[in-house]
PDB file of N, CA and C in Angstrom:
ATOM      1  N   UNK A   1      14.149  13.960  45.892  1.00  0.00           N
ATOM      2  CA  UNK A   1      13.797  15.216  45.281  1.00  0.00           C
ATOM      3  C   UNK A   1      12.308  15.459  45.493  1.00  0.00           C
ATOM      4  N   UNK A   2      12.146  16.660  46.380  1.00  0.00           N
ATOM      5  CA  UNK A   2      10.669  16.793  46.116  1.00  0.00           C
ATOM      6  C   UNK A   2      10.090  17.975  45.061  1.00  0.00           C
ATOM      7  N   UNK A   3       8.906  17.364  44.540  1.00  0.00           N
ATOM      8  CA  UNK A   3       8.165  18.053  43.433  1.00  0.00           C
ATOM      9  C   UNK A   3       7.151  19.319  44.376  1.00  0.00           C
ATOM     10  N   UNK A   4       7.191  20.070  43.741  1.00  0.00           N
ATOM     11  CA  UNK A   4       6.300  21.505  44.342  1.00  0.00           C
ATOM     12  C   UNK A   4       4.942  21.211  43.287  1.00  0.00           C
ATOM     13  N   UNK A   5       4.705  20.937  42.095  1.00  0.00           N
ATOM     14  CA  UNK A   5       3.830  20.797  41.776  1.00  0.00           C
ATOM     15  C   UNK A   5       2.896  19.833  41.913  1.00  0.00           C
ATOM     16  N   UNK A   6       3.676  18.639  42.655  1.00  0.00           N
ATOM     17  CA  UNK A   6       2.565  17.291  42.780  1.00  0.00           C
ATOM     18  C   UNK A   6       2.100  17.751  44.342  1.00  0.00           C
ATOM     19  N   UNK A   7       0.755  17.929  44.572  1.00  0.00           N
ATOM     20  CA  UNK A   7      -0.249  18.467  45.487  1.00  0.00           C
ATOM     21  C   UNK A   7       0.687  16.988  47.144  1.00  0.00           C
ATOM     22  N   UNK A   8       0.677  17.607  47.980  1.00  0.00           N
ATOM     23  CA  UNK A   8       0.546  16.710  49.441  1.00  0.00           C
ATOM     24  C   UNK A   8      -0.584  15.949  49.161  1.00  0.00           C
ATOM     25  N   UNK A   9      -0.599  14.969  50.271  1.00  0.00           N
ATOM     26  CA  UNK A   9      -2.271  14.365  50.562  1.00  0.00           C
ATOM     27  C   UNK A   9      -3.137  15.433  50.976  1.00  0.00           C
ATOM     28  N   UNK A  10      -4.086  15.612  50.416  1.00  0.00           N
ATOM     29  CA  UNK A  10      -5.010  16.468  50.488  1.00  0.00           C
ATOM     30  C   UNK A  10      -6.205  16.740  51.797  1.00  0.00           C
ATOM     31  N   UNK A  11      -6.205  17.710  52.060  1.00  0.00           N
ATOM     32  CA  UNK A  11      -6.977  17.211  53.006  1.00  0.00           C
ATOM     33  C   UNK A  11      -8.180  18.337  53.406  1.00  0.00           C
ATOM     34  N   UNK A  12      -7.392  19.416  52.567  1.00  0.00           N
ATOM     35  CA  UNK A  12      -9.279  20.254  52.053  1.00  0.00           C
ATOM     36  C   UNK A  12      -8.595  20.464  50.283  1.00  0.00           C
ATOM     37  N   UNK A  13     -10.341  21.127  49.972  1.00  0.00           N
ATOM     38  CA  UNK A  13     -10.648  21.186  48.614  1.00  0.00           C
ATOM     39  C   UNK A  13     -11.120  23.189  48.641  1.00  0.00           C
ATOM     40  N   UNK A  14     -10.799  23.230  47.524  1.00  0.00           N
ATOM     41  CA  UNK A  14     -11.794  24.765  47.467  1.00  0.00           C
ATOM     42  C   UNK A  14     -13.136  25.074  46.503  1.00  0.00           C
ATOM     43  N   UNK A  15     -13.977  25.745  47.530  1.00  0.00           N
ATOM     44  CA  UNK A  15     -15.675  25.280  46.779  1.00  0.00           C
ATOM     45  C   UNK A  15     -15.374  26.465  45.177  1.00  0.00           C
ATOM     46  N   UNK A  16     -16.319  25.822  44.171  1.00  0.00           N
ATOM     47  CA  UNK A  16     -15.779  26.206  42.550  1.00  0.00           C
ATOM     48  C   UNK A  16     -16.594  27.655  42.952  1.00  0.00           C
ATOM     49  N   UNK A  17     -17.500  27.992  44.101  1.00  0.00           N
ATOM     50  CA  UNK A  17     -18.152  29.204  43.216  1.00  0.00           C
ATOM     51  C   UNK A  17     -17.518  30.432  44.378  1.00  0.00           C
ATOM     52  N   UNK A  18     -17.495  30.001  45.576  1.00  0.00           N
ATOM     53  CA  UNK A  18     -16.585  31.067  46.447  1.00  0.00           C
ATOM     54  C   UNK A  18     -15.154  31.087  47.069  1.00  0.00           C
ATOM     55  N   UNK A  19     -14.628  29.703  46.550  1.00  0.00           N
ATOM     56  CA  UNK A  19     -12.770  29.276  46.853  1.00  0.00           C
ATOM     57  C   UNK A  19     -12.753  29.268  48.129  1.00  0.00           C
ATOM     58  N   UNK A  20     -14.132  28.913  49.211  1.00  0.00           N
ATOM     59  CA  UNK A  20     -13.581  29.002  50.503  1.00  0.00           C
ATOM     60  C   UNK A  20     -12.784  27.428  50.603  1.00  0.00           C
ATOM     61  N   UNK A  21     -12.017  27.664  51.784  1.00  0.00           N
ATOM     62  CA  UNK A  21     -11.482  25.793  52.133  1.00  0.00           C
ATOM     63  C   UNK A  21     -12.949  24.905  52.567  1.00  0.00           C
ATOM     64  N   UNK A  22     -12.347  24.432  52.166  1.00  0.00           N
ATOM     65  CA  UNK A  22     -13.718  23.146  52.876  1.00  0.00           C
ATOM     66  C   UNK A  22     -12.425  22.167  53.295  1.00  0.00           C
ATOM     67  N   UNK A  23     -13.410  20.979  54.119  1.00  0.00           N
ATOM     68  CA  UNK A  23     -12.950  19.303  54.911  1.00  0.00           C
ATOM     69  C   UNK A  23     -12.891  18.622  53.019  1.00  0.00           C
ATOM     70  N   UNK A  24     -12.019  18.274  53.232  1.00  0.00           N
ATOM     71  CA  UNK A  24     -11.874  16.781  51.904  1.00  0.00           C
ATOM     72  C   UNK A  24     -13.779  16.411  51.786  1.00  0.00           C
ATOM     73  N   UNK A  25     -14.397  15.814  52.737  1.00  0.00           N
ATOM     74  CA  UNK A  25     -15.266  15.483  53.145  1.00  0.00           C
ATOM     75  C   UNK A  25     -16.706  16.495  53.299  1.00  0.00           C
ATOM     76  N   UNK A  26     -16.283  17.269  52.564  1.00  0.00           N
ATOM     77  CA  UNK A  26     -17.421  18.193  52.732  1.00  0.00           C
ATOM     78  C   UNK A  26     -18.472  18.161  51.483  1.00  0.00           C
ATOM     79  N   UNK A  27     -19.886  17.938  51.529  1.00  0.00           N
ATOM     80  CA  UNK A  27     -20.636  17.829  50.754  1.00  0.00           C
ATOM     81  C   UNK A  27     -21.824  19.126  50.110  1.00  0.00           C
ATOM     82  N   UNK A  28     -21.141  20.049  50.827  1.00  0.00           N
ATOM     83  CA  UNK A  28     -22.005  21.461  51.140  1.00  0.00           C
ATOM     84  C   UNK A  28     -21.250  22.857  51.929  1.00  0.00           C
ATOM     85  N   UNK A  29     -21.029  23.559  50.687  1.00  0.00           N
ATOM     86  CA  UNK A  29     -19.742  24.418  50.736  1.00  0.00           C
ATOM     87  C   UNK A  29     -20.277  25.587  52.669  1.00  0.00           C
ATOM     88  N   UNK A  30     -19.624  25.538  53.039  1.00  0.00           N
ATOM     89  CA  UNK A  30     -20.016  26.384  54.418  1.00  0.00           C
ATOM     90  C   UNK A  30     -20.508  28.016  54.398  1.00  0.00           C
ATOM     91  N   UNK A  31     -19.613  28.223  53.225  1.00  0.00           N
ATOM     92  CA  UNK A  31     -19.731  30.192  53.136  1.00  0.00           C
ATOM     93  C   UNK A  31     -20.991  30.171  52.342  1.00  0.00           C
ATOM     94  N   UNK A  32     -20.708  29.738  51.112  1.00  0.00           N
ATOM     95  CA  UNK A  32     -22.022  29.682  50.092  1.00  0.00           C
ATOM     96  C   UNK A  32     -23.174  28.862  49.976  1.00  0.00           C
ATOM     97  N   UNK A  33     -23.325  27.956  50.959  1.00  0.00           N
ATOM     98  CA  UNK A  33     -24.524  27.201  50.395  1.00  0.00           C
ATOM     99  C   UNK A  33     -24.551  26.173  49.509  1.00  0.00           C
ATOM    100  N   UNK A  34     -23.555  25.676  48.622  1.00  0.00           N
ATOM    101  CA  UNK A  34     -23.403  25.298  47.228  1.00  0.00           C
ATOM    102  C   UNK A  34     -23.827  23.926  47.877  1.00  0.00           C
ATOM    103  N   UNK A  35     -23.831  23.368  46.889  1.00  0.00           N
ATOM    104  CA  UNK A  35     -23.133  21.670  46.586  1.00  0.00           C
ATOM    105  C   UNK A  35     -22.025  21.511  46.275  1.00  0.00           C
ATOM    106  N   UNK A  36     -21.146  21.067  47.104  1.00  0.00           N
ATOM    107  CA  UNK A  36     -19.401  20.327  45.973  1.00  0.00           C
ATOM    108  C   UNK A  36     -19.420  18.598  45.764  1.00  0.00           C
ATOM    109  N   UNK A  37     -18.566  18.648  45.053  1.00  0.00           N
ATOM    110  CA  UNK A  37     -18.644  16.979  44.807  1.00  0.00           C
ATOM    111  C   UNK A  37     -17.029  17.282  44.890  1.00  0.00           C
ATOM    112  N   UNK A  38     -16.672  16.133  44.229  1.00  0.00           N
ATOM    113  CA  UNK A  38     -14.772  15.338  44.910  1.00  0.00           C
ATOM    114  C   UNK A  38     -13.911  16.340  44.136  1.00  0.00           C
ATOM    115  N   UNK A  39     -13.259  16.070  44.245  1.00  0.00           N
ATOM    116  CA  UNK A  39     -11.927  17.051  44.522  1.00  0.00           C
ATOM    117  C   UNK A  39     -11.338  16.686  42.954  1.00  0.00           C
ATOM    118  N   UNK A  40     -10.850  17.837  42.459  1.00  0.00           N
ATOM    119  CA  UNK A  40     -10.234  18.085  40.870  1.00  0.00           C
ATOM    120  C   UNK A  40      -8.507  17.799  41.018  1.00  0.00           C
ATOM    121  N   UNK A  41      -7.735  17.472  39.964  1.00  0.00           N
ATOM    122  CA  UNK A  41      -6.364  18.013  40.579  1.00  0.00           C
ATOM    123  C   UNK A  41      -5.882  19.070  41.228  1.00  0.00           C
ATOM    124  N   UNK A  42      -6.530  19.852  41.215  1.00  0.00           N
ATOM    125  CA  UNK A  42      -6.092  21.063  41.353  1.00  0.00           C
ATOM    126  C   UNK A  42      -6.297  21.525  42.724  1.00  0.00           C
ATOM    127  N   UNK A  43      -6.830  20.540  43.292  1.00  0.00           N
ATOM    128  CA  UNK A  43      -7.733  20.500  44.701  1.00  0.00           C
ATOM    129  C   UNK A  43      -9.137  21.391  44.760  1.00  0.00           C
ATOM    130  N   UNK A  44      -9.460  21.964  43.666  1.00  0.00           N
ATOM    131  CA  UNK A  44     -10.554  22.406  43.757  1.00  0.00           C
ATOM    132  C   UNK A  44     -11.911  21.456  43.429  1.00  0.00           C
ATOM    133  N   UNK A  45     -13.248  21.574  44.394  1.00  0.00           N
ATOM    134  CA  UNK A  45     -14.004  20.330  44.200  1.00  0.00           C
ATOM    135  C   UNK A  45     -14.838  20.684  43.004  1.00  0.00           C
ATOM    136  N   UNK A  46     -15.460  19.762  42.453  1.00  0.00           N
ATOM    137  CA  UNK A  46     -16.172  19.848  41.130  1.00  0.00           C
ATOM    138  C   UNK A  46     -17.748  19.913  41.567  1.00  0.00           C
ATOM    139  N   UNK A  47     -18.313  21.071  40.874  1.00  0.00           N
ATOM    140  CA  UNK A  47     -19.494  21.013  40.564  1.00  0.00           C
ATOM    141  C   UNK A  47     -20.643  19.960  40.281  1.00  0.00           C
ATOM    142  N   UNK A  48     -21.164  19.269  41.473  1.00  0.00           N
ATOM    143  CA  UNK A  48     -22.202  18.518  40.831  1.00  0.00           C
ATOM    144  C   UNK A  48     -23.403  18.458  39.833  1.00  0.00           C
ATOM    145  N   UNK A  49     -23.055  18.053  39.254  1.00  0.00           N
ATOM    146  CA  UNK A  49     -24.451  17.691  37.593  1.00  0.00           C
ATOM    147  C   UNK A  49     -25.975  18.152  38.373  1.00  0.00           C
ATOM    148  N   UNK A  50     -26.818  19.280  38.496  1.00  0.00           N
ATOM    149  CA  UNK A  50     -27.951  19.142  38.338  1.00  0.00           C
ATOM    150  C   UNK A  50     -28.571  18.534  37.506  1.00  0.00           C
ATOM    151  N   UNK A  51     -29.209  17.117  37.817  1.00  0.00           N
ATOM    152  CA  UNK A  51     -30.373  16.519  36.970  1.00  0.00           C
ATOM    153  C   UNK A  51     -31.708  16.848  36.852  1.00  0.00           C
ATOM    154  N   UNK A  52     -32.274  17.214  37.724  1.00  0.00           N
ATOM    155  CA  UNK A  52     -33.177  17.824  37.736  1.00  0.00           C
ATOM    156  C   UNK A  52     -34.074  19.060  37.504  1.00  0.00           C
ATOM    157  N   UNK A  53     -32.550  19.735  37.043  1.00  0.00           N
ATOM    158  CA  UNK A  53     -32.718  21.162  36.835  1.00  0.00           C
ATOM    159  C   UNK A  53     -33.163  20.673  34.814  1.00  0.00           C
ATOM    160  N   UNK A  54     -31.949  19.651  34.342  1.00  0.00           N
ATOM    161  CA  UNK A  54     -32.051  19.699  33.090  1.00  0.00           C
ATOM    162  C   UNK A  54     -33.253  18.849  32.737  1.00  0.00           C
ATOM    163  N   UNK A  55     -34.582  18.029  33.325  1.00  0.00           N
ATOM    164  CA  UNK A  55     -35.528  17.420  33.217  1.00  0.00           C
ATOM    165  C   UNK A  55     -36.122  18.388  33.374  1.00  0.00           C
ATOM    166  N   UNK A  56     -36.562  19.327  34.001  1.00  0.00           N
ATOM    167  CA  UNK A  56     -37.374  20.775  33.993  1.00  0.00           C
ATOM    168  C   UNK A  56     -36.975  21.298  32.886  1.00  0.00           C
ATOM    169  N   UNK A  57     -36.358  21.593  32.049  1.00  0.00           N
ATOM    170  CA  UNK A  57     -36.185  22.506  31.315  1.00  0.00           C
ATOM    171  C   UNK A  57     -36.214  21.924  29.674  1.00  0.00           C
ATOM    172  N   UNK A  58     -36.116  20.260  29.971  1.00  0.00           N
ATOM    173  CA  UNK A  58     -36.478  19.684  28.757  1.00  0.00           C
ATOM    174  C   UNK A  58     -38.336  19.754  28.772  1.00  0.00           C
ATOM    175  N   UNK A  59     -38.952  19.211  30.106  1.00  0.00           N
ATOM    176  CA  UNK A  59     -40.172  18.789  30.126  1.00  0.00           C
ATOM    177  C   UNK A  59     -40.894  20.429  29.871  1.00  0.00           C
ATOM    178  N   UNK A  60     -40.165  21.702  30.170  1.00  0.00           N
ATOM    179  CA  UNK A  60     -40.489  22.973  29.850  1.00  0.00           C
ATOM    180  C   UNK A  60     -40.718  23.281  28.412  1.00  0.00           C
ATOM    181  N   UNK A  61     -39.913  22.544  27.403  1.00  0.00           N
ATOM    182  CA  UNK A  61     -39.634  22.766  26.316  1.00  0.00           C
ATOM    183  C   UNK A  61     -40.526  21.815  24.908  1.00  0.00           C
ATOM    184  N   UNK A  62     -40.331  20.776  25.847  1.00  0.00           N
ATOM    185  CA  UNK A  62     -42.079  19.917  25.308  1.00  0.00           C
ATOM    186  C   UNK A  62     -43.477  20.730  25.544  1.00  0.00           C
ATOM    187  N   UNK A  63     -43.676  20.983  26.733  1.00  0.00           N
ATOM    188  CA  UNK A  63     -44.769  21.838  27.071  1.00  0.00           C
ATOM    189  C   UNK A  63     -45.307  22.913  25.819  1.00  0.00           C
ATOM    190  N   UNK A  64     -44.161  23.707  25.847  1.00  0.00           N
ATOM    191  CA  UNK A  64     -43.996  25.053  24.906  1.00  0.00           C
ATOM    192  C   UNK A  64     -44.295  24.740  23.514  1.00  0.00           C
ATOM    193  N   UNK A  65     -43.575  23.475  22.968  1.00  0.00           N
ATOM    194  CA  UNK A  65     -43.708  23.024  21.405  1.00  0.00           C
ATOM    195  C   UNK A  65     -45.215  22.719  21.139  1.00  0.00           C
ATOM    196  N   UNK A  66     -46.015  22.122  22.747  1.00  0.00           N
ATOM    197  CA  UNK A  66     -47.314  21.011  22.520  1.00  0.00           C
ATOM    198  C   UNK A  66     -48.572  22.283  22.443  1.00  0.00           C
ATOM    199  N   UNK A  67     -47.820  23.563  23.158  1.00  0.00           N
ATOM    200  CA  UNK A  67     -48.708  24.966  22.825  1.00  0.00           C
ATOM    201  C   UNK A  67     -48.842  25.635  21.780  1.00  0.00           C
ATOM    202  N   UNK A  68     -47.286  25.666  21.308  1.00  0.00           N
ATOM    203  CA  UNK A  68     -47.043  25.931  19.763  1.00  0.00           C
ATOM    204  C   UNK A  68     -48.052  25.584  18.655  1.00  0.00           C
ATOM    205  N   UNK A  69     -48.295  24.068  18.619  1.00  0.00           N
ATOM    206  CA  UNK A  69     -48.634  23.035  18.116  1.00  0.00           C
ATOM    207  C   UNK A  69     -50.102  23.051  17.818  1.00  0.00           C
ATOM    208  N   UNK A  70     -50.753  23.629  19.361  1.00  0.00           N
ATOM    209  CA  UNK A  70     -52.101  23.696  20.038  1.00  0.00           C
ATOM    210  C   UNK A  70     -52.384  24.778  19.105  1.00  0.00           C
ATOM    211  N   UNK A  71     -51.961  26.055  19.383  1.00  0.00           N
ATOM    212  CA  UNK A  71     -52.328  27.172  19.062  1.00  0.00           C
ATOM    213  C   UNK A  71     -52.167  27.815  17.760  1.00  0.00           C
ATOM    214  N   UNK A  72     -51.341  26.922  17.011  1.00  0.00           N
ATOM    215  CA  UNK A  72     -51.019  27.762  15.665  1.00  0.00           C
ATOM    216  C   UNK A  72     -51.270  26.652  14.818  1.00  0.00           C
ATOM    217  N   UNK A  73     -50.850  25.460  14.835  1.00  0.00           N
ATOM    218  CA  UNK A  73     -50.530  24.268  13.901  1.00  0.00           C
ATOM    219  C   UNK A  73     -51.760  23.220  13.716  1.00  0.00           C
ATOM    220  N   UNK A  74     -52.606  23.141  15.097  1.00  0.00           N
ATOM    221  CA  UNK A  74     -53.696  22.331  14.259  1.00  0.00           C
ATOM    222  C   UNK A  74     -54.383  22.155  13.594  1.00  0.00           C
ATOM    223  N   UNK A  75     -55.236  21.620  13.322  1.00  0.00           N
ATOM    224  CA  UNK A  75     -56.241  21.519  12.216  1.00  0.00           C
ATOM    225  C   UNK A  75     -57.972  22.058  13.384  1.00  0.00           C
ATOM    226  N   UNK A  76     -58.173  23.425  13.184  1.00  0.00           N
ATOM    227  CA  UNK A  76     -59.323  23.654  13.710  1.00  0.00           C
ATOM    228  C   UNK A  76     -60.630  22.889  13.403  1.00  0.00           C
TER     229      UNK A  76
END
């Protein structure tokens, strides 16, 4: 009996932000530019974690508090 819902061996993925096909093996979506990472059940590949984006935006947010801090809160 074959199942229609259990996926074949896979052998492309679709990128999460434009659904083009990509290679199983593809690390950089072709139409869009993206980043993909490995493949979901669904065969669509998963979005890789920017780290660096979220260290900018913490070290942004220290910055902002240490101005806060500067400008309103010290002791002149």
């Amino acid at each position: 009996m074959h199942n229609k819902n259990k996926p074949q061996s896979q052998k492309l993925k679709k990128c999460p932000e434009c659904f083009a096909y990509l290679p199983i093996d593809a690390q950089v979506c072709v139409s869009c530019k993206k980043k993909v990472g490995k493949i979901d059940k669904h065969g669509i590949a998963k979005k890789p974690v920017d780290w660096m984006s979220y260290v900018r935006c913490l070290l942004m947010w220290c910055l902002f508090c240490l101005y806060m801090w500067w400008a309103f809160l010290r002791d002149k």
